[in-house]
N, C-alpha and C. Protein backbone atom coordinates (compact mmCIF):
# COMPACT_ATOMS: atom_id res chain seq x y z
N UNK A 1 -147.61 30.35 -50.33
CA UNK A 1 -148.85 29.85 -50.90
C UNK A 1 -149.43 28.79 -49.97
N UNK A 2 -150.38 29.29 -49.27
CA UNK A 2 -151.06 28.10 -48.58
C UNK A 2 -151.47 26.84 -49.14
N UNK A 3 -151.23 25.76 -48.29
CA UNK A 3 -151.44 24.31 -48.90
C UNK A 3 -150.10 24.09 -49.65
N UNK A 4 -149.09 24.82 -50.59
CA UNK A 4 -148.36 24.27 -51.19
C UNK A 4 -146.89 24.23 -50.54
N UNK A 5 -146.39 22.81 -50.63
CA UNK A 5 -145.08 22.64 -49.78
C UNK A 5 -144.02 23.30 -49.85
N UNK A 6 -143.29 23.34 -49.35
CA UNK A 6 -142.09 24.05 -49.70
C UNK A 6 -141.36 24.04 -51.20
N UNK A 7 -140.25 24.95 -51.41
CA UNK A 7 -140.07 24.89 -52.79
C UNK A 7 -138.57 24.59 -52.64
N UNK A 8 -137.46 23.93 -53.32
CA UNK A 8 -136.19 23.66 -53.61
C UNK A 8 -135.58 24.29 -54.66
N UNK A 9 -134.30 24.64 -54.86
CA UNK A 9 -133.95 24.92 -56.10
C UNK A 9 -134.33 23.79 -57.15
N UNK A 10 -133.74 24.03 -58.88
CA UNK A 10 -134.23 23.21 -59.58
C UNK A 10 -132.65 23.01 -60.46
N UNK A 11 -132.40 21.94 -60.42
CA UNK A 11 -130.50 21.46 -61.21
C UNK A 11 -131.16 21.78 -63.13
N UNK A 12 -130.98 22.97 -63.27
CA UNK A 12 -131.38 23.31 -64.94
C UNK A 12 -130.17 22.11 -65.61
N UNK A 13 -129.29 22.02 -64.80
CA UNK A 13 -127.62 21.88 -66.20
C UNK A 13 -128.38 20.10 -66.08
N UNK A 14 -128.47 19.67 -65.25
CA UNK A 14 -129.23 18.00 -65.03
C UNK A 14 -130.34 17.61 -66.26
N UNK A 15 -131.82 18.69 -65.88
CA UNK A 15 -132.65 18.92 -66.50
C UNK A 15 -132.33 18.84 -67.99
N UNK A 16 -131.32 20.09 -68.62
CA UNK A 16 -130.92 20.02 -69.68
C UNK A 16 -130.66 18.42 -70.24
N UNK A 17 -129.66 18.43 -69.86
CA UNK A 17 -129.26 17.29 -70.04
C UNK A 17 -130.17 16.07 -70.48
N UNK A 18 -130.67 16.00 -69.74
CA UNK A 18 -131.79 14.77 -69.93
C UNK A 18 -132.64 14.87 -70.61
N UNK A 19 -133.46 16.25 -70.98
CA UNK A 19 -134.50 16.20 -72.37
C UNK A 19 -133.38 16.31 -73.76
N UNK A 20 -132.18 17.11 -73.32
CA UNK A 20 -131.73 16.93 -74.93
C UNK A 20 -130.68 15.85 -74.84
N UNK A 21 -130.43 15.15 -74.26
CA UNK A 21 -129.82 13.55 -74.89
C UNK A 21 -130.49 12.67 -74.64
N UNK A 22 -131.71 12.00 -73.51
CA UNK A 22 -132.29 11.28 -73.35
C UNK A 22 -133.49 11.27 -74.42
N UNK A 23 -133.90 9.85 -73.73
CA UNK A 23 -135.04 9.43 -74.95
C UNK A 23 -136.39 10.35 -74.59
N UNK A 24 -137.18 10.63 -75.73
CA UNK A 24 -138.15 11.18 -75.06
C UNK A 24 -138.99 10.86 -74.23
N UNK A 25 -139.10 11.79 -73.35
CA UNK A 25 -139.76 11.28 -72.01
C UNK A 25 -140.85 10.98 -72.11
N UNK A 26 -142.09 11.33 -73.23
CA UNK A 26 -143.26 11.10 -72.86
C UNK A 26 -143.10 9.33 -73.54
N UNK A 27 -142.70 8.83 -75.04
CA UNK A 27 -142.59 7.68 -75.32
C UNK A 27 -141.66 6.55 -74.11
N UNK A 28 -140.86 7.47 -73.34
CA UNK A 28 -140.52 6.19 -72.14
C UNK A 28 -140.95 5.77 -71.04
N UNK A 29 -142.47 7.24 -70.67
CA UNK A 29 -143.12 6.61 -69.91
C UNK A 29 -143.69 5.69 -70.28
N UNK A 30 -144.64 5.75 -71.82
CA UNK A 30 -145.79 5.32 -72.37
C UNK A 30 -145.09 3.48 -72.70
N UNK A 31 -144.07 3.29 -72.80
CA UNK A 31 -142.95 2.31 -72.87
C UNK A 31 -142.70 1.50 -71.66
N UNK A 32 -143.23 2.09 -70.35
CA UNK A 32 -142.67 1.56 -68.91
C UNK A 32 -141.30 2.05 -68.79
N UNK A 33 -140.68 2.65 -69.86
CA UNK A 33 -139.02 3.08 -68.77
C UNK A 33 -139.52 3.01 -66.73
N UNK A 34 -138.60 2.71 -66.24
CA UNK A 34 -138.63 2.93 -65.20
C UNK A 34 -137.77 4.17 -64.46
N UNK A 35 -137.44 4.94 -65.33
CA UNK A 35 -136.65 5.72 -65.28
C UNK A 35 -137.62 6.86 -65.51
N UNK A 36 -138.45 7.07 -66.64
CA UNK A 36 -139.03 7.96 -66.60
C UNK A 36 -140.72 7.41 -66.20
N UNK A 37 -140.63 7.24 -65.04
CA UNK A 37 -142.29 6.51 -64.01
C UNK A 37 -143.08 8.27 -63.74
N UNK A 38 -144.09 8.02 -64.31
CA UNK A 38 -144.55 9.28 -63.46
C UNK A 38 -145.93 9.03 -62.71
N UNK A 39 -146.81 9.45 -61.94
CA UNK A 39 -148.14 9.12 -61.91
C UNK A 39 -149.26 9.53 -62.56
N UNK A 40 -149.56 8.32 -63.03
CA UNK A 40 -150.36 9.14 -64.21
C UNK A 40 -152.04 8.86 -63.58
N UNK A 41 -152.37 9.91 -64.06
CA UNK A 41 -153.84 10.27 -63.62
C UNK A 41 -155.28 10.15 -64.91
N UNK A 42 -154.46 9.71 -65.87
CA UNK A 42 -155.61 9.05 -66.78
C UNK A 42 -154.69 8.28 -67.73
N UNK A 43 -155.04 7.55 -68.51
CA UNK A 43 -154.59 6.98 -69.56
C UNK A 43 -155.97 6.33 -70.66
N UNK A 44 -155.97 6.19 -71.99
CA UNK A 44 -156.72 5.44 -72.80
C UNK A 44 -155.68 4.92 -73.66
N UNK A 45 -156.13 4.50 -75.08
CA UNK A 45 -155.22 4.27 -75.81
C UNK A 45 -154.98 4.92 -76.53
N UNK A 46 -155.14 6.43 -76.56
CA UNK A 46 -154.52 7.56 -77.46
C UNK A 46 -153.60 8.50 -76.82
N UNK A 47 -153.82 8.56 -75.27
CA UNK A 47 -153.73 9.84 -74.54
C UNK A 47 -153.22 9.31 -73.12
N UNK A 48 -151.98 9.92 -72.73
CA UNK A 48 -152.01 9.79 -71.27
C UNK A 48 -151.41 11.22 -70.36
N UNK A 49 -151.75 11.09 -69.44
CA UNK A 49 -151.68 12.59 -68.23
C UNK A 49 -151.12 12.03 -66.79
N UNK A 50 -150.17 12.93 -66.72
CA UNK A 50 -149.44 12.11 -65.60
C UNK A 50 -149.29 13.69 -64.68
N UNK A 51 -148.90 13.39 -63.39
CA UNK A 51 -148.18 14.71 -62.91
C UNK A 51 -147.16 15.09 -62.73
N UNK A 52 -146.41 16.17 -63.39
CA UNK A 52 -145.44 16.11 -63.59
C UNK A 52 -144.11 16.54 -62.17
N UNK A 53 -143.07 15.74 -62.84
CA UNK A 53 -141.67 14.89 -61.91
C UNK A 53 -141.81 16.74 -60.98
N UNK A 54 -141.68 17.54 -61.52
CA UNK A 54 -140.58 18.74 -60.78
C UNK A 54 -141.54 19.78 -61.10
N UNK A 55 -142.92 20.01 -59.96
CA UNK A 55 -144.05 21.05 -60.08
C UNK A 55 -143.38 22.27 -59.70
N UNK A 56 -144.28 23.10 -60.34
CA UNK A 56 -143.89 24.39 -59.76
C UNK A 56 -145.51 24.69 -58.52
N UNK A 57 -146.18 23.81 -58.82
CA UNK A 57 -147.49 24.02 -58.60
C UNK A 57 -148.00 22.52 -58.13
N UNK A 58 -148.65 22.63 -56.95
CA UNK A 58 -149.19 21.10 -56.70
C UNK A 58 -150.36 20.57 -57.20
N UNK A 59 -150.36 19.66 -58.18
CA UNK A 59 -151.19 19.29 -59.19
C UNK A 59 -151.06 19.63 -60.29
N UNK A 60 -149.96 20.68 -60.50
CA UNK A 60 -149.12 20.31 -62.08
C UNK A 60 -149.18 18.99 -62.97
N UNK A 61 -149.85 18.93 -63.99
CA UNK A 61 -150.15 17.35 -65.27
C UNK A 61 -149.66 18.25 -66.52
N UNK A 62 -149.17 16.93 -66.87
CA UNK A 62 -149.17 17.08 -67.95
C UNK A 62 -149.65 16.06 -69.12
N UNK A 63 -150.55 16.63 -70.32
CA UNK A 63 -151.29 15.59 -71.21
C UNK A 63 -150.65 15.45 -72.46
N UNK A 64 -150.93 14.44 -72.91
CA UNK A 64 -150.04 14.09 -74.16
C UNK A 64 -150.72 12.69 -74.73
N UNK A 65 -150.39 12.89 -76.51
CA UNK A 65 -151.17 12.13 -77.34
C UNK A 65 -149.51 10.44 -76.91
N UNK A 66 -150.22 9.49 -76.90
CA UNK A 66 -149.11 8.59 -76.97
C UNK A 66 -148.54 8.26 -77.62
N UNK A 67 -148.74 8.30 -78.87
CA UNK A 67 -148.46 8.49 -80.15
C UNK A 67 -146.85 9.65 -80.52
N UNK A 68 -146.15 9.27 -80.96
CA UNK A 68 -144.65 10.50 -80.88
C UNK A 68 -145.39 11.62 -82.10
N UNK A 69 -145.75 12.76 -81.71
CA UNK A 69 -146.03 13.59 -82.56
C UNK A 69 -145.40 14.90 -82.24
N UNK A 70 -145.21 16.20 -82.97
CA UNK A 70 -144.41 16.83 -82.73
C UNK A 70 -145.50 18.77 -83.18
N UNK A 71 -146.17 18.04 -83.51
CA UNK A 71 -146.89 19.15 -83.83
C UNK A 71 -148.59 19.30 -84.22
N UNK A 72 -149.22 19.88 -83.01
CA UNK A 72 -150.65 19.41 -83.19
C UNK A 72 -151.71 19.95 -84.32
N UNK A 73 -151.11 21.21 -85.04
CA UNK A 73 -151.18 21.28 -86.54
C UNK A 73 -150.99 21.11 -87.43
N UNK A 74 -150.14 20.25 -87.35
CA UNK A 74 -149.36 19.30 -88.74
C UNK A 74 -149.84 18.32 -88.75
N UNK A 75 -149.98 17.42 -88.08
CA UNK A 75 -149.83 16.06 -87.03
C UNK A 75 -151.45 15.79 -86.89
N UNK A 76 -152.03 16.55 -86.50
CA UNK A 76 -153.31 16.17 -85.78
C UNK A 76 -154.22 16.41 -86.63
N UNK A 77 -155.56 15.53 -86.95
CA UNK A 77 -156.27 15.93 -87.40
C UNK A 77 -157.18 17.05 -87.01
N UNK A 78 -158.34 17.76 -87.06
CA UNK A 78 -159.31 18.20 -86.31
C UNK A 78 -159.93 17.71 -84.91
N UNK A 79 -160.40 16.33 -85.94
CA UNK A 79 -161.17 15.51 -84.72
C UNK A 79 -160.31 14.97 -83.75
N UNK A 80 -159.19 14.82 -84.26
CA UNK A 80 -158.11 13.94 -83.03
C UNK A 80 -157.88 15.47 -82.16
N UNK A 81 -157.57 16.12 -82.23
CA UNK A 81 -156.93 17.22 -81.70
C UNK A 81 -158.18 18.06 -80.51
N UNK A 82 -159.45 18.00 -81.10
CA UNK A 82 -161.10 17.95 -80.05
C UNK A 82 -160.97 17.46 -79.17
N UNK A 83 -160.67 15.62 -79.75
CA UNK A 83 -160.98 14.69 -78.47
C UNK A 83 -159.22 14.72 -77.06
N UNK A 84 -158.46 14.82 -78.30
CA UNK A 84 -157.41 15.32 -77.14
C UNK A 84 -157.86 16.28 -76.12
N UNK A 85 -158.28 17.43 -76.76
CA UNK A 85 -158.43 18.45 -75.71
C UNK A 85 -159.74 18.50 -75.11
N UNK A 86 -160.62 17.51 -75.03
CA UNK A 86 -161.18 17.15 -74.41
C UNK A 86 -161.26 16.36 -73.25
N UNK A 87 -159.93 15.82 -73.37
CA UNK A 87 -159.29 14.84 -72.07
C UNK A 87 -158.69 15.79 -71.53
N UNK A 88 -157.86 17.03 -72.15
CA UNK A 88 -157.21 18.24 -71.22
C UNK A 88 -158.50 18.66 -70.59
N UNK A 89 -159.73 18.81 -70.92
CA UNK A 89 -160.69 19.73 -70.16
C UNK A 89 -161.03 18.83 -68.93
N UNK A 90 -160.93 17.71 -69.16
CA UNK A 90 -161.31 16.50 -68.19
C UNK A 90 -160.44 16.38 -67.27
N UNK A 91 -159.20 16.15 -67.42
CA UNK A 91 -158.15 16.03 -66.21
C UNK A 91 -157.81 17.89 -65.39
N UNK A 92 -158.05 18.47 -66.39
CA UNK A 92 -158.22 19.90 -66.04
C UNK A 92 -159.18 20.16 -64.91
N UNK A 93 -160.58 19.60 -65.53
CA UNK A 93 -161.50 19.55 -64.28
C UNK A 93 -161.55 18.84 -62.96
N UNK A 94 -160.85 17.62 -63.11
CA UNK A 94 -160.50 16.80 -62.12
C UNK A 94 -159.84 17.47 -61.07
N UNK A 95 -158.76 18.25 -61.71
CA UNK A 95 -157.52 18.80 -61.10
C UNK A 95 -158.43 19.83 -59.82
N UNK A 96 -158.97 20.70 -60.62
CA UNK A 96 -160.00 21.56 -60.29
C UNK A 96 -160.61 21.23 -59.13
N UNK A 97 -161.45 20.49 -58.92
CA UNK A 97 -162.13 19.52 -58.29
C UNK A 97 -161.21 18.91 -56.90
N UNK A 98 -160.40 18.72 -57.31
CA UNK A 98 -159.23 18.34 -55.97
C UNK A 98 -158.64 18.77 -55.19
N UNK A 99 -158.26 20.01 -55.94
CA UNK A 99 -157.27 21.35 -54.96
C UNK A 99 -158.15 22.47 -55.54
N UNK A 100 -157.60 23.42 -54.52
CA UNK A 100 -158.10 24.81 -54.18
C UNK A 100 -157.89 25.56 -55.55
N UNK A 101 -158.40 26.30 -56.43
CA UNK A 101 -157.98 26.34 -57.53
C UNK A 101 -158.66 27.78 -58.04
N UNK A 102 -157.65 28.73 -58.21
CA UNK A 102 -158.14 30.32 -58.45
C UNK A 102 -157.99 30.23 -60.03
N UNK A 103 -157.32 29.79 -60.60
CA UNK A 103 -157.46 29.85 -62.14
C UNK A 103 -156.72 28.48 -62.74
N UNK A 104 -157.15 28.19 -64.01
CA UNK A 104 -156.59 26.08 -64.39
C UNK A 104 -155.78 26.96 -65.54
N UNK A 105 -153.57 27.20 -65.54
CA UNK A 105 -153.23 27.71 -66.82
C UNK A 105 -153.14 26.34 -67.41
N UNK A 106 -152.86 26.87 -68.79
CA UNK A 106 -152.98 25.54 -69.86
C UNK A 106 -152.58 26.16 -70.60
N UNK A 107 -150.85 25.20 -71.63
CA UNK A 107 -150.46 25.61 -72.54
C UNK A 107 -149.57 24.31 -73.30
N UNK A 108 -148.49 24.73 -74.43
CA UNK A 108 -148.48 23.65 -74.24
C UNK A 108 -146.75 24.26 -75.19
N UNK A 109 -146.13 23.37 -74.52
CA UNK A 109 -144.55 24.10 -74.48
C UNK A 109 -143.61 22.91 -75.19
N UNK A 110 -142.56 22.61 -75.33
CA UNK A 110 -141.37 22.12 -76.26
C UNK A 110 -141.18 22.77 -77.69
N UNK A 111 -139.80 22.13 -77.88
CA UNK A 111 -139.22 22.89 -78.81
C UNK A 111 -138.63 21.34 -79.41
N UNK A 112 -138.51 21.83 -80.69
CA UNK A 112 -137.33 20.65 -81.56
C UNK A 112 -136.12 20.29 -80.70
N UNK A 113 -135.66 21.12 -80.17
CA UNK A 113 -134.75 21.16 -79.19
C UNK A 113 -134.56 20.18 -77.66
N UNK A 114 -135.65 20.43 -77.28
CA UNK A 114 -135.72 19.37 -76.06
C UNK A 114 -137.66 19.59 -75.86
N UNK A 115 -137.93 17.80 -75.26
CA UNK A 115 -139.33 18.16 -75.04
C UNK A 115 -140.21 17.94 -76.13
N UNK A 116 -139.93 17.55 -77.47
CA UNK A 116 -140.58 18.11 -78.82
C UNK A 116 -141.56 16.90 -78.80
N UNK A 117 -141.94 15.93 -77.95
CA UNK A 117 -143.09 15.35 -77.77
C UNK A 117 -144.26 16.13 -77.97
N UNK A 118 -145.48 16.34 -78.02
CA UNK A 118 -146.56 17.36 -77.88
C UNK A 118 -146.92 16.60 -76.44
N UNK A 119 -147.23 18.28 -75.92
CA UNK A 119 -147.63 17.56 -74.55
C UNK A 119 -148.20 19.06 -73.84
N UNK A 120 -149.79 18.56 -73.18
CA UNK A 120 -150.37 19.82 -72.88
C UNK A 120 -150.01 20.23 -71.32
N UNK A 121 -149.42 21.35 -70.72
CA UNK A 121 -148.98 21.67 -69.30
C UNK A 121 -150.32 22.25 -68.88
N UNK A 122 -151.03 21.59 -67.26
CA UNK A 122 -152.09 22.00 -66.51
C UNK A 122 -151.59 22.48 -65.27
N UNK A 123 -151.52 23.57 -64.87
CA UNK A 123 -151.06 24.03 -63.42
C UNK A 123 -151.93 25.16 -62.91
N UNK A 124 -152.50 24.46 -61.72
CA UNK A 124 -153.63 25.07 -60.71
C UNK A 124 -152.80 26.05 -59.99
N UNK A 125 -153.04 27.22 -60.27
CA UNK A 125 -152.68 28.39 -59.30
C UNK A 125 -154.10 28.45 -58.13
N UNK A 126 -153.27 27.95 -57.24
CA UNK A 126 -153.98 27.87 -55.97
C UNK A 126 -154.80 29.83 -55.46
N UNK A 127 -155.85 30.07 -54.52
CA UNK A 127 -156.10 30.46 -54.37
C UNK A 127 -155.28 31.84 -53.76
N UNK A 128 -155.14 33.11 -53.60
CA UNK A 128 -154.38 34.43 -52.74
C UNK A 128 -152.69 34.24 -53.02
N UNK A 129 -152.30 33.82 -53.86
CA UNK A 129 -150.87 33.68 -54.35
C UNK A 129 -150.79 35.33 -55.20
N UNK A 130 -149.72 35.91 -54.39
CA UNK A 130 -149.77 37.26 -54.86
C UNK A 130 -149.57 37.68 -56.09
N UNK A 131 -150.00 38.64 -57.02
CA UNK A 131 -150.09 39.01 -58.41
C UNK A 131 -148.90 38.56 -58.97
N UNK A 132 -147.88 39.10 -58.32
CA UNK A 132 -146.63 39.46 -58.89
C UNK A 132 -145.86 38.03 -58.56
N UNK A 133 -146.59 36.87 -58.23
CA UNK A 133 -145.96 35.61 -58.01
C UNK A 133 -146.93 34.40 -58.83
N UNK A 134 -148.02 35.47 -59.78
CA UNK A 134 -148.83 34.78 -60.42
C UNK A 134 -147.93 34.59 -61.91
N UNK A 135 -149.14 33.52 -62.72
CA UNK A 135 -149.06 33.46 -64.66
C UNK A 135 -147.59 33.11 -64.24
N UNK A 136 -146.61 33.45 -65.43
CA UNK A 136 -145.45 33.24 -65.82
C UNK A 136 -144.47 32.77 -64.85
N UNK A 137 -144.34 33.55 -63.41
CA UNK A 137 -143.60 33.38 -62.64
C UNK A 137 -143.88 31.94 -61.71
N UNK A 138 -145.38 31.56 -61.75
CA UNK A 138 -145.62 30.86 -60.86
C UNK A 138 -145.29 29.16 -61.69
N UNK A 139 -145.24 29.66 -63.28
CA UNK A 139 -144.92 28.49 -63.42
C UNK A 139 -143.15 28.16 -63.93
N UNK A 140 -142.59 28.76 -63.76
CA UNK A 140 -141.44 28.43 -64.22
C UNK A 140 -140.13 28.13 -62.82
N UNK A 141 -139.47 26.97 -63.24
CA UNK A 141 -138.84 26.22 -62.16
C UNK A 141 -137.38 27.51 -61.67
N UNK A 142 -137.18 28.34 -62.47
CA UNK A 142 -136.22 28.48 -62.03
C UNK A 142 -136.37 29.51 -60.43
N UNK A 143 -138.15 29.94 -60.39
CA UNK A 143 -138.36 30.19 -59.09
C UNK A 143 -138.85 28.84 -58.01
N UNK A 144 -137.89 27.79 -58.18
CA UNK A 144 -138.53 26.88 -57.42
C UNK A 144 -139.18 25.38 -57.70
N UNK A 145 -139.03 24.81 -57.22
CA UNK A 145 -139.64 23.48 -57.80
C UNK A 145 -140.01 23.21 -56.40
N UNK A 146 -141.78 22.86 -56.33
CA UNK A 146 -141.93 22.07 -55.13
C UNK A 146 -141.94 20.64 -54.21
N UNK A 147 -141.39 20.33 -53.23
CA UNK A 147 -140.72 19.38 -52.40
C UNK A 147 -141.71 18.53 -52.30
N UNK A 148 -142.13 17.39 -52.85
CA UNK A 148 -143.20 16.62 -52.99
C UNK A 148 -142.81 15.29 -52.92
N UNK A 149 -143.12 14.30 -51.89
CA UNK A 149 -142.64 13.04 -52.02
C UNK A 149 -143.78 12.24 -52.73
N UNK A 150 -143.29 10.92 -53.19
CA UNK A 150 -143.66 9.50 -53.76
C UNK A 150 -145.01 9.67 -53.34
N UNK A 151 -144.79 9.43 -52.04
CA UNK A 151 -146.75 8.97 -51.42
C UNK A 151 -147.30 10.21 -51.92
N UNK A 152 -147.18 11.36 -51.48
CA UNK A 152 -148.10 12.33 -51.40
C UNK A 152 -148.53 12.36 -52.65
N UNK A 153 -147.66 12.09 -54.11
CA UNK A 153 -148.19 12.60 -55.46
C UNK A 153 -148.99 11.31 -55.67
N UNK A 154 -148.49 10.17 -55.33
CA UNK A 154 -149.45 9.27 -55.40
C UNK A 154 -150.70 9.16 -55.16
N UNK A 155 -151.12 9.84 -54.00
CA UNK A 155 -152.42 9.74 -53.27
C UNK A 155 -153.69 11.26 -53.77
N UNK A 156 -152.53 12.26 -54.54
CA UNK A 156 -152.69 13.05 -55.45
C UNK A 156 -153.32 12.35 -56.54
N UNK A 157 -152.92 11.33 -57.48
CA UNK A 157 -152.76 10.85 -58.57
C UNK A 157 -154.21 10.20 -58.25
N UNK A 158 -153.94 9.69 -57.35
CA UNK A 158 -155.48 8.56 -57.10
C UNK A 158 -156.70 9.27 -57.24
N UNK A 159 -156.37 10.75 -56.57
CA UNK A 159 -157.56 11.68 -56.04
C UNK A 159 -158.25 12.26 -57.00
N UNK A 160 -156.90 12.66 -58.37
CA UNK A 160 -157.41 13.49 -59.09
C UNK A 160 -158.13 12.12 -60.28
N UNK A 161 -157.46 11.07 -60.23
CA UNK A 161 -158.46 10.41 -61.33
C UNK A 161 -159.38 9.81 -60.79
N UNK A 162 -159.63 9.67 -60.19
CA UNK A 162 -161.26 9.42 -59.29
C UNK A 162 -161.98 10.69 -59.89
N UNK A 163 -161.50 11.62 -59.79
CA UNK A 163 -162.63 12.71 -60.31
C UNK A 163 -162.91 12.92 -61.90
N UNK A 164 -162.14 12.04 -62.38
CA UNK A 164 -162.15 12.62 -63.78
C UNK A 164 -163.16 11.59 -64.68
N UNK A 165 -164.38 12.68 -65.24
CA UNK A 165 -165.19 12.14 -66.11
C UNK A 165 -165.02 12.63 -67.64
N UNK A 166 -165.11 11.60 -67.99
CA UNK A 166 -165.51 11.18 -69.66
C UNK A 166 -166.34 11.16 -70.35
């Protein structure tokens, strides 16, 4: 995939580990853990979007209410659940706007099990990435996680919230 760095394996048994005994990750960013630091590319006081630790995709975010909620039909009102996904369309577009970008997927994944924060996944499938390495495959780590240092997501982070309007 042109533009995107190389890819590494991804430690699942680690991974495991850490969403199902650790604290939840999105309340320990929103907390300052320093443990779970990510760069985040918007924040207000309902909502924050960071990019996430182990992309499959460069410019992989992920959005989330700050608030510990577990289910955006139970949990959410109408109007809260609009203006949420109105900040997904926003950092979505940002994303857009930054990198080369053939289609913006958007979904939004955890289980009671591990992850059960609500939290929306944005990953830019870059432009001529072959069919059969597109959707499903392109986002899941166990083909790969890409090799991305500190600065670079940083200067990522800066780029994409500079673009993002409200």
């Amino acid at each position: 995939m042109d533009g995107q760095p190389p890819k590494t394996a991804f430690d699942f048994e680690q991974y495991e580990r850490r969403v199902r005994q650790g604290p939840c990750f999105v309340c320990a960013l929103v907390s300052g853990d320093p443990d779970y630091r990510h760069h985040v590319v918007y924040e207000d006081d309902e909502t924050v979007a960071f990019l996430t630790r182990n992309p499959t995709l460069l410019g992989y975010c992920l959005v989330a209410p700050k608030r510990h909620i577990q289910s955006w039909i139970q949990e959410m009102e109408q109007h809260e659940f609009l203006r949420f996904q109105g900040v997904v369309y926003a950092v979505a577009s940002a994303v857009a706007a930054t990198l080369p970008t053939e289609r913006m997927y958007s979904m939004s994944l955890g289980s009671q099990q591990g992850n059960a924060h609500l939290h929306w996944h944005l990953a830019p499938l870059p432009p001529g990435v072959p069919y059969h390495q597109q959707q499903f495959y392109a986002l899941m780590a166990e083909n790969g996680v890409l090799t991305v240092d500190d600065d670079a997501q940083s200067a990522l982070a800066r780029e994409v919230r500079s673009r993002i309007q409200l």
